[in-house]
C-alpha atoms as a PDB file:
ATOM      1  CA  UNK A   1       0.514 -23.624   3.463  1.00  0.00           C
ATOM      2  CA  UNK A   2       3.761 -22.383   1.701  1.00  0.00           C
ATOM      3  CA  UNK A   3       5.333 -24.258   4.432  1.00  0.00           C
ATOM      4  CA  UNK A   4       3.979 -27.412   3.572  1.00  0.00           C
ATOM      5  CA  UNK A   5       4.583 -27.974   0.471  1.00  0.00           C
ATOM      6  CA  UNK A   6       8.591 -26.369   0.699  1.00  0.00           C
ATOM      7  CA  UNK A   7      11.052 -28.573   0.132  1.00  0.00           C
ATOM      8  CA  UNK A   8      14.309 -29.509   3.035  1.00  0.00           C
ATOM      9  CA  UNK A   9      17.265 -30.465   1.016  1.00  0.00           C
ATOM     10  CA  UNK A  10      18.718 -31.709   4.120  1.00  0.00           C
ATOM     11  CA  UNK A  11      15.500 -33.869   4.462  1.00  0.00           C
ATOM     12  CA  UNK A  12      15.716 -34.945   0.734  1.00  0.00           C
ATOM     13  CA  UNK A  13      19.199 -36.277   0.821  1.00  0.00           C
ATOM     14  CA  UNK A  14      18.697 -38.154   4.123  1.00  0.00           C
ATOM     15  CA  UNK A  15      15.990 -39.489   2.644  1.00  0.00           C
ATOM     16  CA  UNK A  16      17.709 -40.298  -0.576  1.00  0.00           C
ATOM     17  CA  UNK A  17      20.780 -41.662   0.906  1.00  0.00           C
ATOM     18  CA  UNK A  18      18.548 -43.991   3.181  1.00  0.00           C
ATOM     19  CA  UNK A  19      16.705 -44.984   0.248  1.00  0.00           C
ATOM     20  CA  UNK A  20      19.553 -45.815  -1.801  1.00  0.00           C
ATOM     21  CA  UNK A  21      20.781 -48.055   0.790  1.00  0.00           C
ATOM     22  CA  UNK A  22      17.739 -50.031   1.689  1.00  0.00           C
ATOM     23  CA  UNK A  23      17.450 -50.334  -1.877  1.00  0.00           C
ATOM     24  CA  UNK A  24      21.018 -51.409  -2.503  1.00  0.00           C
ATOM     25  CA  UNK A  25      20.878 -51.151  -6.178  1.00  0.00           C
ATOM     26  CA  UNK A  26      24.574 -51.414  -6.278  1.00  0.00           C
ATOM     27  CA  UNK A  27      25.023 -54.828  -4.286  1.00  0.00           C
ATOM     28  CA  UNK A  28      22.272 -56.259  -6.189  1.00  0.00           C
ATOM     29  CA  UNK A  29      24.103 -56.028  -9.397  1.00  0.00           C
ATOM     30  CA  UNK A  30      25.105 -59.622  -9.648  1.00  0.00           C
ATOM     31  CA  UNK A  31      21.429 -60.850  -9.082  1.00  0.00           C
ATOM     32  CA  UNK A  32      20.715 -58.420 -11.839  1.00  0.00           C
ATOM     33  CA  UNK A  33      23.106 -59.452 -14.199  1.00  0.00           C
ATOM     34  CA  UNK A  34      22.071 -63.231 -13.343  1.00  0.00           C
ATOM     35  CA  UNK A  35      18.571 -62.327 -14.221  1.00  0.00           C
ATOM     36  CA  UNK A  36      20.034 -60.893 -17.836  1.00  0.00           C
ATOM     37  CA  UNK A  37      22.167 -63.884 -18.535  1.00  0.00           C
ATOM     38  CA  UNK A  38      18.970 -65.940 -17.936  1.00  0.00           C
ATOM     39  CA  UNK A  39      16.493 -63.664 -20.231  1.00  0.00           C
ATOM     40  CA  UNK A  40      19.255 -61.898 -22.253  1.00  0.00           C
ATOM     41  CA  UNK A  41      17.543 -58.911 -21.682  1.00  0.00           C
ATOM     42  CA  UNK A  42      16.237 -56.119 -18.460  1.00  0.00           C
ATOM     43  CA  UNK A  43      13.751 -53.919 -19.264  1.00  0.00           C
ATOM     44  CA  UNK A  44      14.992 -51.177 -17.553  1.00  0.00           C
ATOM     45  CA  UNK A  45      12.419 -48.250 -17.814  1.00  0.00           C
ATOM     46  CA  UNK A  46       9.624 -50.726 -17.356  1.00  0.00           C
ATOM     47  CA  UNK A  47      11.011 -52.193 -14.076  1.00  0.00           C
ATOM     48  CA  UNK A  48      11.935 -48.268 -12.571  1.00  0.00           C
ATOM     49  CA  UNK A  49       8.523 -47.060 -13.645  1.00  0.00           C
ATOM     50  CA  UNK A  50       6.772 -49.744 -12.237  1.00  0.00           C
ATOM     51  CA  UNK A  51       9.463 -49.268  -8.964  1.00  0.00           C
ATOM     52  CA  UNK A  52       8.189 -45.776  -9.081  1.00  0.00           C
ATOM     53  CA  UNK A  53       4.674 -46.012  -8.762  1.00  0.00           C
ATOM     54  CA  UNK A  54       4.595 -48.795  -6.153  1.00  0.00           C
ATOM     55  CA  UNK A  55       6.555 -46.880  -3.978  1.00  0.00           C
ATOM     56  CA  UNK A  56       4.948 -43.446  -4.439  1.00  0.00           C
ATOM     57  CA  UNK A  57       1.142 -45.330  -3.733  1.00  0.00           C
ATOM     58  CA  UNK A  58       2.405 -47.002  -0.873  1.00  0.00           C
ATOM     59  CA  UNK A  59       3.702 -44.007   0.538  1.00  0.00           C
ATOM     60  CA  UNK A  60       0.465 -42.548  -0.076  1.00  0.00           C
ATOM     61  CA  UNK A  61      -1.552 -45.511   0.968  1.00  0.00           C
ATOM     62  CA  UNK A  62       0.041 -47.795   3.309  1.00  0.00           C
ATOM     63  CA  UNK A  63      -0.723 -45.733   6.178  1.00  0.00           C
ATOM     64  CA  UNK A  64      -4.457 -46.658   5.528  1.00  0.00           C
ATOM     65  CA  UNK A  65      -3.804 -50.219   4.743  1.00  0.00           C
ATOM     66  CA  UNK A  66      -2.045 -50.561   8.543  1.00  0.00           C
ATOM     67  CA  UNK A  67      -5.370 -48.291   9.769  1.00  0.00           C
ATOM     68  CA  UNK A  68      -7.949 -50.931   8.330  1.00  0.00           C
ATOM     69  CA  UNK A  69      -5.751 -53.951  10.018  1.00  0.00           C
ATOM     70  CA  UNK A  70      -5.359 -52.172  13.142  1.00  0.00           C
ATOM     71  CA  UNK A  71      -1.262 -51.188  12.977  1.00  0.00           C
ATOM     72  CA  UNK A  72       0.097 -48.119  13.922  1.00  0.00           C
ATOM     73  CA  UNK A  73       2.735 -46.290  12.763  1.00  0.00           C
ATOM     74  CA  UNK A  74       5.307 -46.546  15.299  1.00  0.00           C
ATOM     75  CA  UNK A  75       4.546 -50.438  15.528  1.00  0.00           C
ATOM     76  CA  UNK A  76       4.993 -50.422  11.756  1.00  0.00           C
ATOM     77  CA  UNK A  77       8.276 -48.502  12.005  1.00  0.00           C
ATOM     78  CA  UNK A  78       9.474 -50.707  14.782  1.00  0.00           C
ATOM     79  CA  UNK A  79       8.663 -53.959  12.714  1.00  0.00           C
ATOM     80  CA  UNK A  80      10.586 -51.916   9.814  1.00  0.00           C
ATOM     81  CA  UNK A  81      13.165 -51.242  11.770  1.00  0.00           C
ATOM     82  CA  UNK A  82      14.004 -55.053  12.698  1.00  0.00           C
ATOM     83  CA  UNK A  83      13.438 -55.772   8.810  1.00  0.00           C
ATOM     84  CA  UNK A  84      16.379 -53.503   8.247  1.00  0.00           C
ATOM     85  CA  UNK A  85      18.423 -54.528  10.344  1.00  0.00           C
ATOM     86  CA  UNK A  86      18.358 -57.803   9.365  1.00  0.00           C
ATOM     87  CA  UNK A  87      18.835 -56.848   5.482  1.00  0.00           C
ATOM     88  CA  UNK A  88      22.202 -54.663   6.830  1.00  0.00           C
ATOM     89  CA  UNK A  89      23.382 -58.109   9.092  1.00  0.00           C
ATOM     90  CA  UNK A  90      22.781 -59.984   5.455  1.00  0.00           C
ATOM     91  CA  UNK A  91      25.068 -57.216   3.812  1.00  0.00           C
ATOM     92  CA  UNK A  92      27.593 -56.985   6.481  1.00  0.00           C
ATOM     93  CA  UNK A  93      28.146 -60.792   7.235  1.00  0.00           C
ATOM     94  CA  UNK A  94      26.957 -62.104   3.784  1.00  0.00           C
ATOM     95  CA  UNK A  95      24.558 -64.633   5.633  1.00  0.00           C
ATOM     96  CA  UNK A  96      21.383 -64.995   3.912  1.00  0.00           C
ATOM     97  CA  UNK A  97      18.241 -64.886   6.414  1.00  0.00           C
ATOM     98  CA  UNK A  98      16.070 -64.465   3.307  1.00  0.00           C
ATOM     99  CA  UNK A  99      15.208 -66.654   0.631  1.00  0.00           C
ATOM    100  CA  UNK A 100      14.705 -65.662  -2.764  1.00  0.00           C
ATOM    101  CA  UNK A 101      13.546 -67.179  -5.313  1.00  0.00           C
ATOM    102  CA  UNK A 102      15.276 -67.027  -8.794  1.00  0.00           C
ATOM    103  CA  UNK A 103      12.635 -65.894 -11.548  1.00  0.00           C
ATOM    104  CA  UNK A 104      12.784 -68.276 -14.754  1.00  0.00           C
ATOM    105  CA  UNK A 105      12.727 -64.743 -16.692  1.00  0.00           C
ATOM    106  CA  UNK A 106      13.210 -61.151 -16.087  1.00  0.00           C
ATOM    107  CA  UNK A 107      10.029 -59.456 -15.535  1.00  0.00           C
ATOM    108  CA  UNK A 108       8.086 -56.856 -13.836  1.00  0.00           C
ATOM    109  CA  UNK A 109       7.617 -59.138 -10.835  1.00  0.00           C
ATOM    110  CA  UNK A 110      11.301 -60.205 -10.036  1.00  0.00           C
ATOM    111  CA  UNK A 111      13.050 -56.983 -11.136  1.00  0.00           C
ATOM    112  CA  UNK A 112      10.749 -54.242  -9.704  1.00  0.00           C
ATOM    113  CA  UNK A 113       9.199 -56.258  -7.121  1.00  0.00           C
ATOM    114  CA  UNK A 114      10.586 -57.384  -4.659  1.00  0.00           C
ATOM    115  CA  UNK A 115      14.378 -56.655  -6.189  1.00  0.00           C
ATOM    116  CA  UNK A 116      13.904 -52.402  -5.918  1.00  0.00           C
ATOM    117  CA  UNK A 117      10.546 -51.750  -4.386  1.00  0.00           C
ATOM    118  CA  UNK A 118      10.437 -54.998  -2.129  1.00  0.00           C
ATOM    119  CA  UNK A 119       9.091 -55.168   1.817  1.00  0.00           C
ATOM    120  CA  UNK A 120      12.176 -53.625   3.266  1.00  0.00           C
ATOM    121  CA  UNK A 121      11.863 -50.451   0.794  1.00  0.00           C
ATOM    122  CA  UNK A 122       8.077 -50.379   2.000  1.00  0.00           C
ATOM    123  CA  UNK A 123       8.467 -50.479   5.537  1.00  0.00           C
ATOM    124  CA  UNK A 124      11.363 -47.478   5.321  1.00  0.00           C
ATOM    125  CA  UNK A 125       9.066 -45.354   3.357  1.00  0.00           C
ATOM    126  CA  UNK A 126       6.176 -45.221   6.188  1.00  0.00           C
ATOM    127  CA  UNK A 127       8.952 -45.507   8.532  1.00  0.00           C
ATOM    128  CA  UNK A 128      10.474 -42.225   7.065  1.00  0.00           C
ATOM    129  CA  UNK A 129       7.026 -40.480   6.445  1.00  0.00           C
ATOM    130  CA  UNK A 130       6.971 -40.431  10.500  1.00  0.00           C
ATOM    131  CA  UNK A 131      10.121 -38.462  10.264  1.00  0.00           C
ATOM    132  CA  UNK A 132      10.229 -36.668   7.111  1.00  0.00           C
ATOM    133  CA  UNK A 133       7.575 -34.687   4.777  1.00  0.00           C
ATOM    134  CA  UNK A 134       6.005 -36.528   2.268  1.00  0.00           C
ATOM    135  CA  UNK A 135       7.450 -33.784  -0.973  1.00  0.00           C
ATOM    136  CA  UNK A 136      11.416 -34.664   0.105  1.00  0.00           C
ATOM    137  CA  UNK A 137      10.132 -38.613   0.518  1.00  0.00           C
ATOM    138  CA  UNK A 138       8.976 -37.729  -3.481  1.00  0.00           C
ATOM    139  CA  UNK A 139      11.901 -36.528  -4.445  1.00  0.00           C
ATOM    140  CA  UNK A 140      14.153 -38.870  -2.496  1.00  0.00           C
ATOM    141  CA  UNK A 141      12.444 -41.769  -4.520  1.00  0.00           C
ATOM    142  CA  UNK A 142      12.385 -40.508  -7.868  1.00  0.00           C
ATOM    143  CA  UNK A 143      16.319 -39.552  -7.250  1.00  0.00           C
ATOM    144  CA  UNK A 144      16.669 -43.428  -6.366  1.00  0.00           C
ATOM    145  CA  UNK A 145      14.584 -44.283  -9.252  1.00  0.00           C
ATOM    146  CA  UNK A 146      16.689 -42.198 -11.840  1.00  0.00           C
ATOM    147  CA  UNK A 147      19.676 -43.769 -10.396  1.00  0.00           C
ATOM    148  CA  UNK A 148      18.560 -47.131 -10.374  1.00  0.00           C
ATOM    149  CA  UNK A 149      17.559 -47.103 -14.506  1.00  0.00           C
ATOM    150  CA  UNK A 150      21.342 -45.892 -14.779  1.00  0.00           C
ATOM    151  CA  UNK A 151      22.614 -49.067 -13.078  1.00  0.00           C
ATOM    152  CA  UNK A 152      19.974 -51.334 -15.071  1.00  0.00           C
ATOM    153  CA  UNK A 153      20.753 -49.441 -18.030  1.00  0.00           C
ATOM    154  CA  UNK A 154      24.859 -50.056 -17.209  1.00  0.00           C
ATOM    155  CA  UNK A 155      25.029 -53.217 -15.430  1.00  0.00           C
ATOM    156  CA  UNK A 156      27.832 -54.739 -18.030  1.00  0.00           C
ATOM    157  CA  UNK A 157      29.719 -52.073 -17.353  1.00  0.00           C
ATOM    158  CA  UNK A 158      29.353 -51.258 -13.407  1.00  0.00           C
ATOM    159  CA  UNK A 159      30.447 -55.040 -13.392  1.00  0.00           C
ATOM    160  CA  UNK A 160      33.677 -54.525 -15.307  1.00  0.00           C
ATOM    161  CA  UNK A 161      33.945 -50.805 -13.137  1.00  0.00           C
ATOM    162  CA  UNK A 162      33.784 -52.222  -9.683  1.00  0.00           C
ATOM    163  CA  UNK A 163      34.810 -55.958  -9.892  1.00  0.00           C
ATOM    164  CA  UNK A 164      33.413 -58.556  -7.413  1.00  0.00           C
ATOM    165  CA  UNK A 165      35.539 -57.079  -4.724  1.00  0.00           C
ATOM    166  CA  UNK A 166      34.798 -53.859  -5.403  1.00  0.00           C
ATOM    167  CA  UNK A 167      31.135 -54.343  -5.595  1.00  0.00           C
ATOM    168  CA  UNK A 168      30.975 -56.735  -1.764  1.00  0.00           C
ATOM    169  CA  UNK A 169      32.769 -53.360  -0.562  1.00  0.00           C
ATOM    170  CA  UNK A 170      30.286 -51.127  -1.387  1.00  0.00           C
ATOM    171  CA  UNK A 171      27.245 -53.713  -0.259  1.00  0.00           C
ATOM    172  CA  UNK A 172      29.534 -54.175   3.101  1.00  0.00           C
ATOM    173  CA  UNK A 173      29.469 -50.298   3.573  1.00  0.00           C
ATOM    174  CA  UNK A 174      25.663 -49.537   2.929  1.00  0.00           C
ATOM    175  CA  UNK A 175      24.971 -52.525   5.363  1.00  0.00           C
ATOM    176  CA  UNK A 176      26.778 -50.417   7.956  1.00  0.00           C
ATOM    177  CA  UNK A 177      24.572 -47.229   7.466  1.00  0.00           C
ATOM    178  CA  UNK A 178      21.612 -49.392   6.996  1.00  0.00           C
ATOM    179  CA  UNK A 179      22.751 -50.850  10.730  1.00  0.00           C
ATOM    180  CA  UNK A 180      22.503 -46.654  12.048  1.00  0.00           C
ATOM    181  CA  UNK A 181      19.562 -46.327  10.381  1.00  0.00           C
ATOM    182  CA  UNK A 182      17.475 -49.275  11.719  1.00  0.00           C
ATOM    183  CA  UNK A 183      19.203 -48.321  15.438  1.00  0.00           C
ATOM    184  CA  UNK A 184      17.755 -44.668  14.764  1.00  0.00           C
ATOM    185  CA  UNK A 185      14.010 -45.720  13.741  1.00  0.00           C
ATOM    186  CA  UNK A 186      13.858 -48.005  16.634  1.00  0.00           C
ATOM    187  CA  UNK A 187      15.141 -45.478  19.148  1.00  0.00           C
ATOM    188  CA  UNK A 188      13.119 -42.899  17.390  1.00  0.00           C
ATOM    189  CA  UNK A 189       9.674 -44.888  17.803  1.00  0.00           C
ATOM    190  CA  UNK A 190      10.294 -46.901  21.158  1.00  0.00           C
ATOM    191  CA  UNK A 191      11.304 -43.298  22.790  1.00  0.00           C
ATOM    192  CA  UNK A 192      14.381 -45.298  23.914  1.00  0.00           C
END
């Protein structure tokens, strides 16, 4: 029992560090500060509570959701896998396979979903709870979480910080782990 529920801080920073780039706080700062010019205003404890929850009750949940429509987990995890690696091909080429809409104001809906806790952030978290155990997932999200109200918090200034070459650098490197890390989960769950 004491076993379960000890934590792996190897486990917790691979999961935070996958996290973190799925999430790509970072390279969505321009959308971000887009979304401010247009409201004048992020709400930036609303938006990472709201992140929060999502993720922790899908984490929680999801795997019952796929149960009643008939998905497994690997399948899930596969289908995640493809997801990410076609989020890292958008970082690392700058193509844009997905369309986004561009919210008329800054809200709930556009800033914590599906900008933080969108479908690619879902399908890693049941794809890491097939690898990881579910107290480092915890942890691993409300690290993210803490981070991402700094950046919301800081945006003006991360701007200013990094620059816009600075800031396709960083999105350029996270696509390249994110790349690993959708290799590994297929691999992983195709027994390849």
């Amino acid at each position: 029992m004491s076993q379960y529920f000890s934590f792996n801080l190897k486990e917790i920073l691979s999961v935070t560090m996958i996290l973190f780039a799925i999430i790509d706080i970072l390279g969505s700062i321009p959308v971000v500060i887009q979304l401010r010019q247009k409201a004048g205003h992020i709400q930036s404890e609303k938006a990472s509570l709201v992140s929060l929850t999502l993720m922790i009750l899908f984490l929680f949940i999801g795997e019952g959701l796929l149960g009643i429509i008939g998905i497994d987990i690997q399948s899930f995890a596969i289908a995640g896998s493809l997801v990410i690696f076609f989020i890292a091909m958008e970082m690392v080429l700058g193509i844009n396979f997905f369309k986004e809409e561009v919210p008329e104001s800054v809200s709930i809906v556009p800033l914590a979903f599906p900008l933080i806790a969108g479908a690619g952030t879902m399908t890693t978290l049941l794809s890491l709870k097939s690898e990881y155990a579910t107290q480092n997932i915890i942890v691993g999200i409300m690290l993210n979480m803490i981070f991402v109200y700094i950046v919301l918090k800081n945006t003006a200034r991360l701007e200013k910080l990094f620059g816009k070459s600075g800031l396709n650098v960083l999105r350029k490197a996270f696509g390249i782990i994110l790349l690993a890390i959708a290799i590994k989960l297929f691999r992983n769950n195709t027994g390849l």
